[in-house]
C-alpha atoms as a PDB file:
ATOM      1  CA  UNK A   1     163.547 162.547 260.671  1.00  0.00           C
ATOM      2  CA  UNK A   2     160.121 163.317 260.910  1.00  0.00           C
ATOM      3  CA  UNK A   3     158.189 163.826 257.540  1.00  0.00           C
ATOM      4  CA  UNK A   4     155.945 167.183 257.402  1.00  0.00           C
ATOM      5  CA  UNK A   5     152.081 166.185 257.416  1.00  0.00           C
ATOM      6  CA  UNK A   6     150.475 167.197 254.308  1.00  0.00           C
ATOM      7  CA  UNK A   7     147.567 169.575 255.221  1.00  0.00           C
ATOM      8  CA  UNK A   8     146.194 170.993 251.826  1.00  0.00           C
ATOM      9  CA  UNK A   9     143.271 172.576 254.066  1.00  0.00           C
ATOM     10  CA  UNK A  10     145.630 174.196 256.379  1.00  0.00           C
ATOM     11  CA  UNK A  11     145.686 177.664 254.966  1.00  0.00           C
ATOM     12  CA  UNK A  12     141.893 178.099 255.020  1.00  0.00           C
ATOM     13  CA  UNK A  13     141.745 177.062 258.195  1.00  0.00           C
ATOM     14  CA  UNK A  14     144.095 179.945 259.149  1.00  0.00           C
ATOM     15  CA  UNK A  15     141.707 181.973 257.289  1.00  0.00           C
ATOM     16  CA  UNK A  16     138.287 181.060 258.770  1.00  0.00           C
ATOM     17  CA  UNK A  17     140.374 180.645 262.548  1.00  0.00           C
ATOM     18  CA  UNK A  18     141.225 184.893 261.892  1.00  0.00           C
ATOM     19  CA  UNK A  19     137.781 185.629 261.378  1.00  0.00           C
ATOM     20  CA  UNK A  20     136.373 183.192 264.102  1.00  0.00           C
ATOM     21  CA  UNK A  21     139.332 185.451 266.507  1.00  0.00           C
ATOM     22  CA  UNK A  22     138.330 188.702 265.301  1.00  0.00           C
ATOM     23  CA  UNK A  23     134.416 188.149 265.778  1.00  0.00           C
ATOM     24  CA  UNK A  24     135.814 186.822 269.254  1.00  0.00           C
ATOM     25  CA  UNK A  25     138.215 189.575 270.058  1.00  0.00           C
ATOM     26  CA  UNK A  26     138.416 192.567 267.722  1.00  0.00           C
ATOM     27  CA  UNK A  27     141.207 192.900 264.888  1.00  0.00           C
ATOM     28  CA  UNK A  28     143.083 194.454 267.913  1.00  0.00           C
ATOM     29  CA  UNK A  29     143.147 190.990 269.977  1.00  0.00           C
ATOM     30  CA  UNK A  30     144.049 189.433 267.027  1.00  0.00           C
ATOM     31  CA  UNK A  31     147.511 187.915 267.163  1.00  0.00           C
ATOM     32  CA  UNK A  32     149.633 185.442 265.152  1.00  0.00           C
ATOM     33  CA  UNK A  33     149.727 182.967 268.539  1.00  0.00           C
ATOM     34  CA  UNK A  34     145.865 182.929 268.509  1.00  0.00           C
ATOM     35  CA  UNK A  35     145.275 182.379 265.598  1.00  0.00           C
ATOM     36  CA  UNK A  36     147.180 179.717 265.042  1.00  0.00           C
ATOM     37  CA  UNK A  37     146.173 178.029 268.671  1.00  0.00           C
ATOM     38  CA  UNK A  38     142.546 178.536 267.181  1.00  0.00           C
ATOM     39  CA  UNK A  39     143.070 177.033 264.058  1.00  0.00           C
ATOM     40  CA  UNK A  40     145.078 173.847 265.630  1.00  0.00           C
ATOM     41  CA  UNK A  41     148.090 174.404 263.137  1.00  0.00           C
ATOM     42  CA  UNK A  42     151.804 175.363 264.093  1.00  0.00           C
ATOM     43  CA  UNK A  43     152.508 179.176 264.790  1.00  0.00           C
ATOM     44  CA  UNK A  44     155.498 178.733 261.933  1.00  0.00           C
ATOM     45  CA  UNK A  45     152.648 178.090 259.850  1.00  0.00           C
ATOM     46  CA  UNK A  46     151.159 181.712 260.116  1.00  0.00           C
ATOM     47  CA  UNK A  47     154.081 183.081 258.418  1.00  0.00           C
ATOM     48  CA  UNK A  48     154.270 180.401 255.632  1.00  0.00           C
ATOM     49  CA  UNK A  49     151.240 181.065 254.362  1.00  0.00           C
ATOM     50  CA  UNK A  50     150.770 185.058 255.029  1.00  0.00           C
ATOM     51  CA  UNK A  51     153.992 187.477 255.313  1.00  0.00           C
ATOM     52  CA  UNK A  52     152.357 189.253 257.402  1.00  0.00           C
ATOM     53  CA  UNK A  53     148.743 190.193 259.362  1.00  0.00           C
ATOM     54  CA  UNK A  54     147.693 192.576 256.995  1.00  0.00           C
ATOM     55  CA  UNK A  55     148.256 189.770 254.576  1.00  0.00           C
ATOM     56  CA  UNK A  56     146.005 187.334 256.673  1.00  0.00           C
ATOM     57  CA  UNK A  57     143.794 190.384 257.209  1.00  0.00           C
ATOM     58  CA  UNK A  58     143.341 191.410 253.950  1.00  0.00           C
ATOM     59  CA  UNK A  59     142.230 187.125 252.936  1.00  0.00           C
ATOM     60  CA  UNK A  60     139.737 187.079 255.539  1.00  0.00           C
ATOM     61  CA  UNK A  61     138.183 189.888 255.223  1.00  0.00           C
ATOM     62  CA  UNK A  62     138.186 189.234 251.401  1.00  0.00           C
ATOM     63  CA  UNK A  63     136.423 185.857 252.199  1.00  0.00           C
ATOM     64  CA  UNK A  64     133.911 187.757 255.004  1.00  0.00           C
ATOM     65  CA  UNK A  65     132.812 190.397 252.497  1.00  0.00           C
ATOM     66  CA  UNK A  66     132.442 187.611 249.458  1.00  0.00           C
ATOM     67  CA  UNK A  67     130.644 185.110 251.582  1.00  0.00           C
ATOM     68  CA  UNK A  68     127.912 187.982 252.663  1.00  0.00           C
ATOM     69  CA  UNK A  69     127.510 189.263 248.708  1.00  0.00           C
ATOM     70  CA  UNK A  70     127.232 185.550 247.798  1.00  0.00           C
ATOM     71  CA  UNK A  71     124.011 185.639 250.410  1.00  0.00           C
ATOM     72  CA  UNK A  72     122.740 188.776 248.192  1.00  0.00           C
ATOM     73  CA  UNK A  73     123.162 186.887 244.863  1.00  0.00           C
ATOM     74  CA  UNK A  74     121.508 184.157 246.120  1.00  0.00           C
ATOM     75  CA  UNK A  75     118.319 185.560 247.700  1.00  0.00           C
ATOM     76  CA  UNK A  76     117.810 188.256 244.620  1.00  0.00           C
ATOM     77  CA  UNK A  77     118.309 185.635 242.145  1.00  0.00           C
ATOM     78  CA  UNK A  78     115.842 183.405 243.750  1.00  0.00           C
ATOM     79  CA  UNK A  79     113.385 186.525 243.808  1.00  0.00           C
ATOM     80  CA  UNK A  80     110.573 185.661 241.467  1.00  0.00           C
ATOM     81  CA  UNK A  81     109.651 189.671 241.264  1.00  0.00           C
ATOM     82  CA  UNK A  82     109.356 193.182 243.019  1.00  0.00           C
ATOM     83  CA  UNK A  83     107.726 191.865 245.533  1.00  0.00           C
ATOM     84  CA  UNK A  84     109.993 189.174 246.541  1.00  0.00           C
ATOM     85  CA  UNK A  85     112.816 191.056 245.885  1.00  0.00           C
ATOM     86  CA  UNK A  86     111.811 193.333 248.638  1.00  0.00           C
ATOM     87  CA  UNK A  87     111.079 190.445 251.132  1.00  0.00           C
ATOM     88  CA  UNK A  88     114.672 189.506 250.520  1.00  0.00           C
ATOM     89  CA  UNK A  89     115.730 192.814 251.486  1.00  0.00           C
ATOM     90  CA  UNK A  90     113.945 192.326 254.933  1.00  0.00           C
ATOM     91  CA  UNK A  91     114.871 188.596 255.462  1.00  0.00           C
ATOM     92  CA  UNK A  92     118.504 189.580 254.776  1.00  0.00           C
ATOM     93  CA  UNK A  93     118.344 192.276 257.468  1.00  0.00           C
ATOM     94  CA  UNK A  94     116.667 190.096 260.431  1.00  0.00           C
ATOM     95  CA  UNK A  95     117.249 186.816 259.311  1.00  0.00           C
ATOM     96  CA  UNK A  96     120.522 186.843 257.988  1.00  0.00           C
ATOM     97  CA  UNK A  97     122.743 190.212 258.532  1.00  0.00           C
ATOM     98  CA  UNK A  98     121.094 191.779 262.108  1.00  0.00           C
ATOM     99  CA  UNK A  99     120.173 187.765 263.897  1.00  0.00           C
ATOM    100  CA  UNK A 100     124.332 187.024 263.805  1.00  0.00           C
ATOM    101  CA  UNK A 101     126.260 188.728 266.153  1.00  0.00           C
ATOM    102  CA  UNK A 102     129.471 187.260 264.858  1.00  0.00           C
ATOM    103  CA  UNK A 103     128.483 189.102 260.674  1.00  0.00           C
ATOM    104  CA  UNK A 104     127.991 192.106 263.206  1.00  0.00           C
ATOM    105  CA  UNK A 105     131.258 192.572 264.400  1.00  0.00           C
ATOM    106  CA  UNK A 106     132.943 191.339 261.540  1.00  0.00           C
ATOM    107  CA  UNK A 107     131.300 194.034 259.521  1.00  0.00           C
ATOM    108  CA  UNK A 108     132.396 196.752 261.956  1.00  0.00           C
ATOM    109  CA  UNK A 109     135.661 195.676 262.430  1.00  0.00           C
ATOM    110  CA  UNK A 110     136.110 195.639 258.511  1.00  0.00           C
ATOM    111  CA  UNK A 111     134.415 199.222 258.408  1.00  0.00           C
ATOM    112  CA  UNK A 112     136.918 200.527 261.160  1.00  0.00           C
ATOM    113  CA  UNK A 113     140.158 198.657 258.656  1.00  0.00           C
ATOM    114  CA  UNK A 114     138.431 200.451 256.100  1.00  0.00           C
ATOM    115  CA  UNK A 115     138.303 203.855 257.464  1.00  0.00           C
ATOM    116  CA  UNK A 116     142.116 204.102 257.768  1.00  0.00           C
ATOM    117  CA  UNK A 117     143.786 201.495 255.059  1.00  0.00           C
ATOM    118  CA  UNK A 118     143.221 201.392 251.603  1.00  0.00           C
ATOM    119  CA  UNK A 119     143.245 197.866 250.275  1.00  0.00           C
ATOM    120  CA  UNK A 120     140.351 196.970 253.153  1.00  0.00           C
ATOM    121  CA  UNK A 121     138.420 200.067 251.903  1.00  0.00           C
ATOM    122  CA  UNK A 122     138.901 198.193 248.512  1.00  0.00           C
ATOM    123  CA  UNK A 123     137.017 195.179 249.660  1.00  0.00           C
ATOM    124  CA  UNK A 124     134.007 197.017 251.011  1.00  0.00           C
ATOM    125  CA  UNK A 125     134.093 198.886 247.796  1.00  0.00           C
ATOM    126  CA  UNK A 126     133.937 194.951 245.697  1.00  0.00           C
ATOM    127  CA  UNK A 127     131.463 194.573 248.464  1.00  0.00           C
ATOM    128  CA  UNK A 128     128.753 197.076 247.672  1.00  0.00           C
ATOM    129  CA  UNK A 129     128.972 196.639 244.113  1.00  0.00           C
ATOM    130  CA  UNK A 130     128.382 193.292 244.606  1.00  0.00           C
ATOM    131  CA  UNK A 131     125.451 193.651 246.514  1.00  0.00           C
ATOM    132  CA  UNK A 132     124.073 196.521 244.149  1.00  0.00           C
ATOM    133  CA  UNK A 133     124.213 194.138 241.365  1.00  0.00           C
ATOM    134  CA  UNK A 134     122.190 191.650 243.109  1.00  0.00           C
ATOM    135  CA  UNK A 135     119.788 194.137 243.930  1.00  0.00           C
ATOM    136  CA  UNK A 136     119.862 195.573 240.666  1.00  0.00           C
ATOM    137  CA  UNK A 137     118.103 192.508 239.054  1.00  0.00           C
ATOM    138  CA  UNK A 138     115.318 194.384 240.686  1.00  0.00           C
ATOM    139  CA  UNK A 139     115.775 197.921 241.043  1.00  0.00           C
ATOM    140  CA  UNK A 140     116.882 200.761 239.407  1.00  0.00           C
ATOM    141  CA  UNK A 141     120.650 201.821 240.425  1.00  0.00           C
ATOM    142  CA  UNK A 142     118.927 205.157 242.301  1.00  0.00           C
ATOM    143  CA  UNK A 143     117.420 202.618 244.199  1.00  0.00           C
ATOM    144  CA  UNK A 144     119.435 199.857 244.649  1.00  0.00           C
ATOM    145  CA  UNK A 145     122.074 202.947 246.427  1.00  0.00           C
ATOM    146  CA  UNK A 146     119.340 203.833 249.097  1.00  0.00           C
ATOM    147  CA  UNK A 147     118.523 200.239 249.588  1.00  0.00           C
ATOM    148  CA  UNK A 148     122.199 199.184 250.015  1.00  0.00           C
ATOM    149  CA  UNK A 149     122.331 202.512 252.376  1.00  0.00           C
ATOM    150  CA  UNK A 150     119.345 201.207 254.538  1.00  0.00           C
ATOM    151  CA  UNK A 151     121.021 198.128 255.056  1.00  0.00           C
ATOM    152  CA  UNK A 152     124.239 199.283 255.720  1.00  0.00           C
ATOM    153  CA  UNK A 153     122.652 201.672 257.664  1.00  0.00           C
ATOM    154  CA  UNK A 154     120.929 199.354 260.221  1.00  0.00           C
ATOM    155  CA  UNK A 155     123.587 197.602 261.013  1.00  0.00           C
ATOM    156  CA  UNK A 156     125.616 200.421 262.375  1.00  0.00           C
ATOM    157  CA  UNK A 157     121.838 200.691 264.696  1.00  0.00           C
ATOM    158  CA  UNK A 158     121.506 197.234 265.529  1.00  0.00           C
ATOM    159  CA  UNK A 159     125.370 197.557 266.706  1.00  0.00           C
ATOM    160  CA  UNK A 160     124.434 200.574 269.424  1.00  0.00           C
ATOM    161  CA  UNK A 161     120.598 200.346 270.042  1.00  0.00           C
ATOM    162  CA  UNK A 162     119.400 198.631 273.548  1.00  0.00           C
ATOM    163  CA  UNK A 163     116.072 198.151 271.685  1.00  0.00           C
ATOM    164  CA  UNK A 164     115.685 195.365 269.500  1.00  0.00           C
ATOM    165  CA  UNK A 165     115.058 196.075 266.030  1.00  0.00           C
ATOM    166  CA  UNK A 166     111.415 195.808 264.640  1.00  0.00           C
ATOM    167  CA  UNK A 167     110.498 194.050 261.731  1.00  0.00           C
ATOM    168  CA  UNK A 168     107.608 195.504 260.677  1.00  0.00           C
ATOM    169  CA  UNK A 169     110.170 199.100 260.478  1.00  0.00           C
ATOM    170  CA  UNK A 170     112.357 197.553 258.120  1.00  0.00           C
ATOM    171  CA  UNK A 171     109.130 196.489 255.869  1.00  0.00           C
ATOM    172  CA  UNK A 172     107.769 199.847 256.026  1.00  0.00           C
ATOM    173  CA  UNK A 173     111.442 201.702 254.698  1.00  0.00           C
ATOM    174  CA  UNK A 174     111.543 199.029 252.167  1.00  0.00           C
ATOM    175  CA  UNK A 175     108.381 199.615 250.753  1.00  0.00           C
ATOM    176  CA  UNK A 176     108.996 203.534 251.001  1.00  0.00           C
ATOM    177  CA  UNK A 177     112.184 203.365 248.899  1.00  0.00           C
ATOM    178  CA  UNK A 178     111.220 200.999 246.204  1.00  0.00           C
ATOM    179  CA  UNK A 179     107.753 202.411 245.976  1.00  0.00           C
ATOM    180  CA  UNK A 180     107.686 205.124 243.274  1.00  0.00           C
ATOM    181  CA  UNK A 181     106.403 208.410 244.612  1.00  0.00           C
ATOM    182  CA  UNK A 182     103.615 208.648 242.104  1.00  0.00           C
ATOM    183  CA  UNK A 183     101.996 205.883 243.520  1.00  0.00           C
ATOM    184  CA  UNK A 184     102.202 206.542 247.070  1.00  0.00           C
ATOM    185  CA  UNK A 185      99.020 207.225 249.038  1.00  0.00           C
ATOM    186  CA  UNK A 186      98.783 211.353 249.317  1.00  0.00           C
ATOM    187  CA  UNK A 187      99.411 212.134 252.675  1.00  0.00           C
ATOM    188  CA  UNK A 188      97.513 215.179 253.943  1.00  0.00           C
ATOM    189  CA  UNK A 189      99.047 218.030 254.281  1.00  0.00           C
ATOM    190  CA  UNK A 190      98.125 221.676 256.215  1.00  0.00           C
ATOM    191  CA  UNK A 191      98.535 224.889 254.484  1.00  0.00           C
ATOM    192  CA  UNK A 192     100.677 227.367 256.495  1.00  0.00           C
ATOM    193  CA  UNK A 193      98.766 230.160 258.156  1.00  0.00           C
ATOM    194  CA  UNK A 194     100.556 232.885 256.607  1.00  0.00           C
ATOM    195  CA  UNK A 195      98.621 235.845 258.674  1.00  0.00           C
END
């Protein structure tokens, strides 16, 4: 008789092989078959580890959203100030979040889990916090909730646009949001003619 191969790795494999077949082929293409093929592990395997694909699911995605808030807490806790706090806002949104197709979909595909089943609407929840804290070692929570929007925000663009995203726009809304409005150059403005 054949003795079972230890594989201590095997169940993060699974893990990493569901998000590598959902960035491939939607959550919808997802099955237990290619999952398994993709991760090189036994298709009895799948249902040792998880009881079921929300199960497997719900562990990605979990890993996904963690692995993008563990970018946030890294580049704001590297920021030395305001200034390079906003920088990382900008580098996260071309270099890291809007240059990787594979984040892109994997976002979506969370968003559209999230729109219909509670425990994934959960994880985007631990998600956002996550990434308000970050910001919040350098902005006020008003503004760490427009910032978080912005970024949220162009990803659902950079998803359906033709046109490439610029940089230069996404320096320009950062420095609008975080810039208090007291200090903003006063734009000129036209009285109505009333008569």
């Amino acid at each position: 008789m054949a003795s079972r191969r230890f594989d201590p790795e095997r169940r993060d494999r699974i893990i990493d092989a569901a998000l590598d077949v959902i960035a491939a082929q939607g959550v919808a293409g997802a099955s237990h078959r290619k999952i398994a093929e993709h991760a090189g592990v036994p298709l009895g395997s799948m249902t040792y580890h998880f009881v079921s694909m929300d199960e497997l699911l719900t562990e990605a995605f979990r890993r996904f959203a963690n692995s993008i808030a563990d970018r946030f807490d890294q580049q704001f806790g590297e920021a030395a100030d305001v200034d390079g706090a906003r920088q990382a806002v900008v580098d996260l949104i071309h270099l890291d979040l809007l240059d990787s197709q594979r984040d892109l979909v994997l976002t979506h595909e969370l968003y559209t889990l999230a729109a219909r089943k509670p425990v994934f609407r959960q994880i985007t929840r631990d998600w956002m916090a996550r990434s308000r804290r970050a910001l919040g070692l350098h902005f006020d929570p008003e503004t760490c909730r427009m910032l978080d929007a912005l970024i949220e925000g162009l990803f659902i663009h950079a998803a359906l646009d033709t046109e490439p995203h610029d940089r230069a726009t996404a320096v320009e809304a950062v420095a609008r949001i975080t810039t208090p409005i007291k200090t903003r150059p006063a734009r000129e403005t036209k009285e109505p003619n009333l008569t």
